[in-house]
N, C-alpha and C. Protein backbone atom coordinates (compact mmCIF):
# COMPACT_ATOMS: atom_id res chain seq x y z
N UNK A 1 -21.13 36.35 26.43
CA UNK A 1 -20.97 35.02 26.98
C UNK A 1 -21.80 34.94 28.25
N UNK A 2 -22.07 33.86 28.42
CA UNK A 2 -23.49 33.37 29.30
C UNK A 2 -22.34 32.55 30.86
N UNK A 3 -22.54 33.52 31.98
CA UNK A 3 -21.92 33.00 33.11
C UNK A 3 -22.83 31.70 34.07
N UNK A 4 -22.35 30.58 34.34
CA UNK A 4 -22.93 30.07 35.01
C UNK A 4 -23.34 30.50 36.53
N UNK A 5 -24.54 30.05 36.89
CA UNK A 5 -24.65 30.18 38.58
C UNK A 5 -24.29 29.58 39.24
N UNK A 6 -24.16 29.67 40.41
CA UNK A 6 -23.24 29.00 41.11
C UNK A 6 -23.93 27.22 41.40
N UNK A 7 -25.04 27.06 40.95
CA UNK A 7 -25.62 25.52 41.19
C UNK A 7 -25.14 24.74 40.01
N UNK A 8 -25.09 25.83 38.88
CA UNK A 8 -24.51 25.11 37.43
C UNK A 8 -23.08 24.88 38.13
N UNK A 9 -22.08 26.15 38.02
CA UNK A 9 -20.52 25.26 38.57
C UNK A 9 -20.68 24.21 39.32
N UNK A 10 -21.15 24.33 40.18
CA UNK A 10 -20.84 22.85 41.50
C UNK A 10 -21.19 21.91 41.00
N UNK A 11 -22.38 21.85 39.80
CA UNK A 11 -22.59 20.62 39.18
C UNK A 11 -21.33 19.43 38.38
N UNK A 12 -21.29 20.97 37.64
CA UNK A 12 -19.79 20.85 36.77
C UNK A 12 -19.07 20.36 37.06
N UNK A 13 -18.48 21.20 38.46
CA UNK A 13 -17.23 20.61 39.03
C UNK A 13 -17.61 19.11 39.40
N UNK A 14 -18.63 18.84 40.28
CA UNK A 14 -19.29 17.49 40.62
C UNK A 14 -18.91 16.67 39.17
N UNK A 15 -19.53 16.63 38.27
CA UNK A 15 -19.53 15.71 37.32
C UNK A 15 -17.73 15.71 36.96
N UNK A 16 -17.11 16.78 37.38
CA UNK A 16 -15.79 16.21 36.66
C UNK A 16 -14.92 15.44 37.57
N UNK A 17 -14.93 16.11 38.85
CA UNK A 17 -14.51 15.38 39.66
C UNK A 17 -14.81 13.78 39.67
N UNK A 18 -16.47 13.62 39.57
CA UNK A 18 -16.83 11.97 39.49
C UNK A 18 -16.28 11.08 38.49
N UNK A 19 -15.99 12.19 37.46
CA UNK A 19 -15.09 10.86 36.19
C UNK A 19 -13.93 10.19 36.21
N UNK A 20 -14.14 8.91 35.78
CA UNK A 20 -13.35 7.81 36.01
C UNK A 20 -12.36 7.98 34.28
N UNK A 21 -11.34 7.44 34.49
CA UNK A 21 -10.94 7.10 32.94
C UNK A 21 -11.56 5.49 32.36
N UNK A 22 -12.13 5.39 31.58
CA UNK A 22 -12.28 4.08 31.53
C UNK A 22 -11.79 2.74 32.12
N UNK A 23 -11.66 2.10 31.91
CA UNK A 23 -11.35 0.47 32.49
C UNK A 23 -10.62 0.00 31.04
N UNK A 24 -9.54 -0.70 31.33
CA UNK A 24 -8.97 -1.19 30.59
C UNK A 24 -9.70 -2.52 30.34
N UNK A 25 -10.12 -3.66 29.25
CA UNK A 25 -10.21 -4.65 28.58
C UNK A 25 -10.49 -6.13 30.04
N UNK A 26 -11.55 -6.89 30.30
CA UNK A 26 -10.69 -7.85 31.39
C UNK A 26 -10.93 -9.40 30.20
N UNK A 27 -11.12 -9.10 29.11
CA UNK A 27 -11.66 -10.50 28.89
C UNK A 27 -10.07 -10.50 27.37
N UNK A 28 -8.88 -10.58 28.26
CA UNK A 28 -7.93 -11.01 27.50
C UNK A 28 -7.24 -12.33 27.44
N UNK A 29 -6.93 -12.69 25.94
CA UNK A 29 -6.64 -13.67 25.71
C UNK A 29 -5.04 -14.32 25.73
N UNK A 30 -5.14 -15.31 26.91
CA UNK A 30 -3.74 -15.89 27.15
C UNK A 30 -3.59 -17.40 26.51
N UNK A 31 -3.80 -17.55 25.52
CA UNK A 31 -2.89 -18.39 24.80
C UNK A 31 -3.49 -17.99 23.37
N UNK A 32 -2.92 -18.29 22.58
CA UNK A 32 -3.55 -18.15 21.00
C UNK A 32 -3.58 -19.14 19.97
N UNK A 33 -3.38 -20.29 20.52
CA UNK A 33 -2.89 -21.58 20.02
C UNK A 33 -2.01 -21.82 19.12
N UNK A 34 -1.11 -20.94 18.91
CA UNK A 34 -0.01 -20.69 18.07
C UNK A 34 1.00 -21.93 18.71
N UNK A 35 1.35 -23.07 17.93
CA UNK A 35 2.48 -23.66 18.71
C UNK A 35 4.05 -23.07 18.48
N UNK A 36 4.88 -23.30 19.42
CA UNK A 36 6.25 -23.19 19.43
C UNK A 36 6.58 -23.45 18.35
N UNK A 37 7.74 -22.59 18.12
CA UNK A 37 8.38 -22.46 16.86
C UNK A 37 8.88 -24.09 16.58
N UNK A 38 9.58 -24.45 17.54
CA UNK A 38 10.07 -26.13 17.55
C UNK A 38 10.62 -26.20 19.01
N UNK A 39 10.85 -27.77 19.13
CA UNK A 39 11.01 -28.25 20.12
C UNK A 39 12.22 -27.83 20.71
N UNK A 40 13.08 -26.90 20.17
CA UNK A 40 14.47 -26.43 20.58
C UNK A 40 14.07 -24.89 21.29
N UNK A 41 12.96 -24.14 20.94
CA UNK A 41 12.68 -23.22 21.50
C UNK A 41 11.68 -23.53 22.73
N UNK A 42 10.87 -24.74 23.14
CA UNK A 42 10.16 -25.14 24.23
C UNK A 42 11.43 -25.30 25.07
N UNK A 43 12.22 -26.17 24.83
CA UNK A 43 13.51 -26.41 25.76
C UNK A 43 14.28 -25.18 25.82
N UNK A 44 14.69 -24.36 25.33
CA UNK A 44 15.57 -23.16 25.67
C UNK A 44 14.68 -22.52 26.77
N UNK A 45 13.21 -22.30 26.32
CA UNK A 45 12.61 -21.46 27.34
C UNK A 45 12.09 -21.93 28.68
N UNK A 46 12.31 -23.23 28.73
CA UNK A 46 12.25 -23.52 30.04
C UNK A 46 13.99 -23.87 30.75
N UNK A 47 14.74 -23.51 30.09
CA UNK A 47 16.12 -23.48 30.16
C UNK A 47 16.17 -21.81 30.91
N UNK A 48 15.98 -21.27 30.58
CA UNK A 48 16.06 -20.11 30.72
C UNK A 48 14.70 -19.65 32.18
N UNK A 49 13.72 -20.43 32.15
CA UNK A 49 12.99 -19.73 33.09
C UNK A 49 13.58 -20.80 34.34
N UNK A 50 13.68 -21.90 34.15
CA UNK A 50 14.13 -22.71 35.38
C UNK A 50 15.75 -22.52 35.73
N UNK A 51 16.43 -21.33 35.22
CA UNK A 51 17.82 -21.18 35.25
C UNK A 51 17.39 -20.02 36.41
N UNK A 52 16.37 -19.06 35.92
CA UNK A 52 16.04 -18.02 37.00
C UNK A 52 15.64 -18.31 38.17
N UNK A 53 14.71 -19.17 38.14
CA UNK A 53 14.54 -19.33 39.62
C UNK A 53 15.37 -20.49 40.28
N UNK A 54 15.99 -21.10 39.51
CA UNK A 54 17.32 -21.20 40.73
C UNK A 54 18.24 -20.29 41.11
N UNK A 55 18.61 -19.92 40.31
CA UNK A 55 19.55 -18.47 40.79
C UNK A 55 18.89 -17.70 41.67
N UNK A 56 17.76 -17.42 41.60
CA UNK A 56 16.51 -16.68 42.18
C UNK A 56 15.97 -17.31 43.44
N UNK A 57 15.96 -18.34 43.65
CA UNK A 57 15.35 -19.46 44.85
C UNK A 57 15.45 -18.70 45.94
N UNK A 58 16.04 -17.83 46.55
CA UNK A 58 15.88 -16.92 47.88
C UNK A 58 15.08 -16.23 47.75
N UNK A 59 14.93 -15.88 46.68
CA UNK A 59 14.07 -14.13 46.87
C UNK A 59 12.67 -14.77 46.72
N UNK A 60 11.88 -14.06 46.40
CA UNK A 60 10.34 -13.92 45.94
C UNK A 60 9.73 -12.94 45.46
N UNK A 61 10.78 -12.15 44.88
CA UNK A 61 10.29 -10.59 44.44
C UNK A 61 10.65 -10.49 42.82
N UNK A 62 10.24 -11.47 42.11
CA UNK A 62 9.89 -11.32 40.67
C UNK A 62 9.00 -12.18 39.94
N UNK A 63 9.27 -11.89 38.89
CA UNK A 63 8.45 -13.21 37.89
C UNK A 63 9.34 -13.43 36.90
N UNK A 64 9.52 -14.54 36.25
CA UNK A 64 9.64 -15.30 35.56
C UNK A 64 8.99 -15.72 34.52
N UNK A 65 8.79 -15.42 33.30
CA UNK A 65 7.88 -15.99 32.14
C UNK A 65 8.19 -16.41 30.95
N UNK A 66 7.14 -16.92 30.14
CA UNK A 66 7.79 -17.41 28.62
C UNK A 66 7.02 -17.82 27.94
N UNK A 67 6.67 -17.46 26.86
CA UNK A 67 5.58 -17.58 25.97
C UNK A 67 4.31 -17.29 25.92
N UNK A 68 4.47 -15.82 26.70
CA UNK A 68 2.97 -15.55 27.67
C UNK A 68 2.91 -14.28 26.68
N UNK A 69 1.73 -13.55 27.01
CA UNK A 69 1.29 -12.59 26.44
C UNK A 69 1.52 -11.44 27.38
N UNK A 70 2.38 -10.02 26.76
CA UNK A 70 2.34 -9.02 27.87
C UNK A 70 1.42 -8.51 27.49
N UNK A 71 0.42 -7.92 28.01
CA UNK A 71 -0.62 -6.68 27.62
C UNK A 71 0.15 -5.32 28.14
N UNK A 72 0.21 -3.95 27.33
CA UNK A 72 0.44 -3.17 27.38
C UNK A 72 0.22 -1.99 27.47
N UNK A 73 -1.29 -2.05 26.33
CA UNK A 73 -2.35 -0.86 26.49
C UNK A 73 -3.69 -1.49 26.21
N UNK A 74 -4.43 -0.95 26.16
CA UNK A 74 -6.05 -1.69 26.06
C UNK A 74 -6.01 -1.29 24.45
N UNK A 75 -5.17 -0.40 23.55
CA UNK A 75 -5.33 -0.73 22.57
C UNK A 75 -5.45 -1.83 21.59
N UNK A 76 -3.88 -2.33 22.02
CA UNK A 76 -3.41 -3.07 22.14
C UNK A 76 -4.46 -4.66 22.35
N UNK A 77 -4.64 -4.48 23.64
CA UNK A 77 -5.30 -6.16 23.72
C UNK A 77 -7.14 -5.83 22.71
N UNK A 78 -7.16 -4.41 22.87
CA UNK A 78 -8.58 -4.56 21.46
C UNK A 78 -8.65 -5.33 20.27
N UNK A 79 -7.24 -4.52 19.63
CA UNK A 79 -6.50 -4.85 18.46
C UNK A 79 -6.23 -6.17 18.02
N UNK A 80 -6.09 -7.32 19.46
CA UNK A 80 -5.79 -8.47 19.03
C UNK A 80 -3.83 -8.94 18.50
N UNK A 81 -3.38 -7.46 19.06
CA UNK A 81 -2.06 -7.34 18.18
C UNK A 81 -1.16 -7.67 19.97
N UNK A 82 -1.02 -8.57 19.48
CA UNK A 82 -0.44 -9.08 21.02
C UNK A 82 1.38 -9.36 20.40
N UNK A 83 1.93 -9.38 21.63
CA UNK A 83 3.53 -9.47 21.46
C UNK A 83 3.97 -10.64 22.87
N UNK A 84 4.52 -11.60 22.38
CA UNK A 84 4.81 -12.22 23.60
C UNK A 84 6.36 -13.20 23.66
N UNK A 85 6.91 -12.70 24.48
CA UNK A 85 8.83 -12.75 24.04
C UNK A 85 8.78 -14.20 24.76
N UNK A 86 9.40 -14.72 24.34
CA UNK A 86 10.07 -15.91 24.51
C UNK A 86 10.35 -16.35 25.88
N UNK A 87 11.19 -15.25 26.31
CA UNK A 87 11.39 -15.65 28.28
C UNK A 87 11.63 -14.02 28.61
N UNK A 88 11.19 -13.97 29.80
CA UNK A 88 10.97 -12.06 30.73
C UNK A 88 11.22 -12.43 31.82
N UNK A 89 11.46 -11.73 32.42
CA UNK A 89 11.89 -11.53 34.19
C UNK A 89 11.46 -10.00 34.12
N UNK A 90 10.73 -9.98 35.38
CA UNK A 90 10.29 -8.67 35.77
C UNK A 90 10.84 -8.23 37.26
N UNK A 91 11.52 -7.96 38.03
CA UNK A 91 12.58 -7.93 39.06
C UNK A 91 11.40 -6.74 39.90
N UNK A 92 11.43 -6.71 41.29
CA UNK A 92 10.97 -6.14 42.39
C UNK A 92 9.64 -5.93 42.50
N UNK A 93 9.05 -6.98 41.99
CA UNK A 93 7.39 -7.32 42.20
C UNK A 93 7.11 -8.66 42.96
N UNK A 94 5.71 -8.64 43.17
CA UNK A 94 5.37 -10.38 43.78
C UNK A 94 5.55 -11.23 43.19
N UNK A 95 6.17 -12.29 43.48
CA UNK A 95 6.73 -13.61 42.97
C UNK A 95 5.65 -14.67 43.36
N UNK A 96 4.95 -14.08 44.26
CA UNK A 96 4.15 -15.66 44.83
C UNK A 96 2.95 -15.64 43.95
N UNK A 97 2.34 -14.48 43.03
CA UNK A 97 1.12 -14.51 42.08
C UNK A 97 1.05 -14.99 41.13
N UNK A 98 0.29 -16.19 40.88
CA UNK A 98 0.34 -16.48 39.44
C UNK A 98 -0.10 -15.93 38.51
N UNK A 99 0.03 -15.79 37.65
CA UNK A 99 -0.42 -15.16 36.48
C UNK A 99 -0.70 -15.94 35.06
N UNK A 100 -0.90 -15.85 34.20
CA UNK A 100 -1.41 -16.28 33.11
C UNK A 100 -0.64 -15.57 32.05
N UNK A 101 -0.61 -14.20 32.49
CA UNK A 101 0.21 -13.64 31.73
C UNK A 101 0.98 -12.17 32.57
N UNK A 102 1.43 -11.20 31.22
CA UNK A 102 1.91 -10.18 32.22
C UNK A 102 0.87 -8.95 31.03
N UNK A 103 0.34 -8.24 32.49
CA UNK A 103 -0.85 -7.44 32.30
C UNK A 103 -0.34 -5.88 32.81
N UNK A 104 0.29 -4.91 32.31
CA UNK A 104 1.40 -4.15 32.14
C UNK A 104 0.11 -3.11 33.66
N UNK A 105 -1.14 -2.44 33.29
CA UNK A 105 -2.01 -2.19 34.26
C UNK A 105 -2.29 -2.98 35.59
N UNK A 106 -1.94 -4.01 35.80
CA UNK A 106 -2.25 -4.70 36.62
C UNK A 106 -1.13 -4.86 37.68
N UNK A 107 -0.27 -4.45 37.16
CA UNK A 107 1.26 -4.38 37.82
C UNK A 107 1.82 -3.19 38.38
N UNK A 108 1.04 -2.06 38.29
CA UNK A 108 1.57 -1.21 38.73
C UNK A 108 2.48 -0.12 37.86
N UNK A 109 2.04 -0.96 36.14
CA UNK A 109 2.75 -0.10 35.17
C UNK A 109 3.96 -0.79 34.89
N UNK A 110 4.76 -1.67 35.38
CA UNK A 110 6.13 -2.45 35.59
C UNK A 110 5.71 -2.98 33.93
N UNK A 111 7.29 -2.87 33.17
CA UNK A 111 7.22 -3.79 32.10
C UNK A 111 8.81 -4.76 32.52
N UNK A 112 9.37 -5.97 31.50
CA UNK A 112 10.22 -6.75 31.97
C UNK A 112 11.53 -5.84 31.85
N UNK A 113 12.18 -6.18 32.95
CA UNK A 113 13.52 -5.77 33.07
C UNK A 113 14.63 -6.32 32.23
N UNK A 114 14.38 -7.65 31.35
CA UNK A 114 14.61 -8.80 30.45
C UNK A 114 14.41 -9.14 30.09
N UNK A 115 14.26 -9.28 28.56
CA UNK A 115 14.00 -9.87 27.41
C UNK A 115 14.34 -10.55 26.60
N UNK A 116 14.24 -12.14 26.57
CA UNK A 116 14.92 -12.70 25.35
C UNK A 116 14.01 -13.32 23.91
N UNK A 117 14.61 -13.10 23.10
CA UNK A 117 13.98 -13.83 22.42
C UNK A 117 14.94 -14.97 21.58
N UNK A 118 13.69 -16.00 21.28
CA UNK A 118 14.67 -16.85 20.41
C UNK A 118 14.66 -16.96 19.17
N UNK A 119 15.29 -16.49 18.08
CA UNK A 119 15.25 -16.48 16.64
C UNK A 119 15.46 -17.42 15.91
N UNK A 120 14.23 -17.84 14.74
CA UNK A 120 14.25 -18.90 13.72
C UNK A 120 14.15 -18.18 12.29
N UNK A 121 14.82 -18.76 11.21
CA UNK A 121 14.35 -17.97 10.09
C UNK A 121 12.72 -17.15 9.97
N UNK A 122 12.24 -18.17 10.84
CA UNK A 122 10.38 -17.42 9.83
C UNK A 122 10.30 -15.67 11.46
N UNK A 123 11.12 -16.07 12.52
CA UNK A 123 10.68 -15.08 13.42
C UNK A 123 11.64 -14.10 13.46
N UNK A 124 12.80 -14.09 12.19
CA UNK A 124 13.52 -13.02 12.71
C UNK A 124 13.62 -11.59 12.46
N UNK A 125 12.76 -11.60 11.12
CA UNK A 125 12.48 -9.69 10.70
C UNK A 125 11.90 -9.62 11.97
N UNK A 126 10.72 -9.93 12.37
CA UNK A 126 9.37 -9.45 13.92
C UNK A 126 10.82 -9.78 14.83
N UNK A 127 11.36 -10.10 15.00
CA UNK A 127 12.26 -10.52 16.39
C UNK A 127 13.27 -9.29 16.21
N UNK A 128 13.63 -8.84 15.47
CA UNK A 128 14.82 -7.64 15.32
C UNK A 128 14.28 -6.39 14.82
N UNK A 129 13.19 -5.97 14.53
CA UNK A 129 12.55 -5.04 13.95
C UNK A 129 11.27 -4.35 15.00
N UNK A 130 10.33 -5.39 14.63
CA UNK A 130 9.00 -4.79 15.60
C UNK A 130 9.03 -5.21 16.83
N UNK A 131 9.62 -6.21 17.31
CA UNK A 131 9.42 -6.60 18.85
C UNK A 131 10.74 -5.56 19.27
N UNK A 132 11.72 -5.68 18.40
CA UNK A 132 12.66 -4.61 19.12
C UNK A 132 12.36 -2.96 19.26
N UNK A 133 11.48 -3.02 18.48
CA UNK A 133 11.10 -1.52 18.75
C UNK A 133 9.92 -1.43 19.77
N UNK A 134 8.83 -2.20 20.55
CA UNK A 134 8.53 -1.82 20.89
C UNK A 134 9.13 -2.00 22.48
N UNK A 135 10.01 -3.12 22.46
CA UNK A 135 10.20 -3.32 23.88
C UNK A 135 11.56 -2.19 24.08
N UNK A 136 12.01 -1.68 23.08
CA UNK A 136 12.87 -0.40 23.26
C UNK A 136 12.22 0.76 22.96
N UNK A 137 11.49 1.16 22.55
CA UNK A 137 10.53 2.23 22.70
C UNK A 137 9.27 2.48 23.49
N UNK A 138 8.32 1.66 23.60
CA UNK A 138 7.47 1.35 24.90
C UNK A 138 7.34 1.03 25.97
N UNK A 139 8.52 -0.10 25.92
CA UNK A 139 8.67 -0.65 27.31
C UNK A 139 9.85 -0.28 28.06
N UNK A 140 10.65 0.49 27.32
CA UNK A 140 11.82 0.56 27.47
C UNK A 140 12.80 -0.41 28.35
N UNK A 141 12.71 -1.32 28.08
CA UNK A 141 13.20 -2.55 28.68
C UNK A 141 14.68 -2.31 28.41
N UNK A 142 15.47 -2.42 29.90
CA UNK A 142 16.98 -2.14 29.35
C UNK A 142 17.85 -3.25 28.68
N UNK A 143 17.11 -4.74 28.77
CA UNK A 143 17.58 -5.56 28.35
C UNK A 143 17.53 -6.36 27.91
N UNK A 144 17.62 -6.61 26.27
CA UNK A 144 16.72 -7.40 25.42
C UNK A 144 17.52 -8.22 24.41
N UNK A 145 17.82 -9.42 24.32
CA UNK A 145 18.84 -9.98 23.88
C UNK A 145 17.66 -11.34 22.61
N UNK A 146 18.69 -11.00 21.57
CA UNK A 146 18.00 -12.34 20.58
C UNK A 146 19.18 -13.54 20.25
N UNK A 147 18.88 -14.25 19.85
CA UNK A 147 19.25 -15.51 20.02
C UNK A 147 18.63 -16.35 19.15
N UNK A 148 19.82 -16.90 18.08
CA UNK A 148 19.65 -17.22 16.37
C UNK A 148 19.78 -18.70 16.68
């Protein structure tokens, strides 16, 4: 076996030290023109997000959302395989940022502390099956409630 000299290591080390992990995705898509299931789920979810920030009206240390897109991994927003719950609260972050959506990298890694969704016949296998598995397996969100 062939030992490097010492200008080869320092290179080495140089080049590893300089590596970055990639960059996650910036050209993600926040709406998909998918409309609301019906007009009973537009009203619940602003039932539910304007219920939080009144209860909430002191603080400024969360968010509030609904019908937004979380991004989670850059696989993920490659894939086009987006997941986006009905209404979230994300508790001990900035409240004053708007957002467009919730961008799981951009946060510091934070996923929602709350999850609801609202269930219609055509959304309820994905509403009790795959959205429940990933926001209990990925996101581990402690609290995720559906609603028929």
């Amino acid at each position: 076996m062939q030992s490097l000299t010492s200008e080869q290591q320092q290179a080495q080390i140089t080049e590893n030290v300089d590596w970055e992990p990639p960059m996650p995705p910036t050209d993600l898509i926040f709406d998909d023109g998918e409309p609301l299931e019906s007009n009973r789920h537009r009203i619940a979810m602003n039932v539910l997000i304007r219920s939080m920030l009144t209860a909430l009206a002191q603080r400024n240390d969360y968010f509030a959302g609904g019908n937004m897109f979380i991004y989670y991994s850059s696989a993920q927003a490659r894939n086009r395989d987006f997941r986006g719950p009905d209404f979230f609260i994300v508790l001990n972050v900035d409240g004053r940022t708007d957002r467009q959506g919730w961008v799981v990298w951009e946060e510091n890694g934070r996923y929602p502390d709350v999850i609801v969704e609202l269930m219609s016949p055509s959304t309820a296998q994905v509403d009790i099956c795959a959205k429940k598995d990933i926001y209990e397996q990925t996101f581990r969100t402690p609290d995720y409630f559906v609603y028929g």
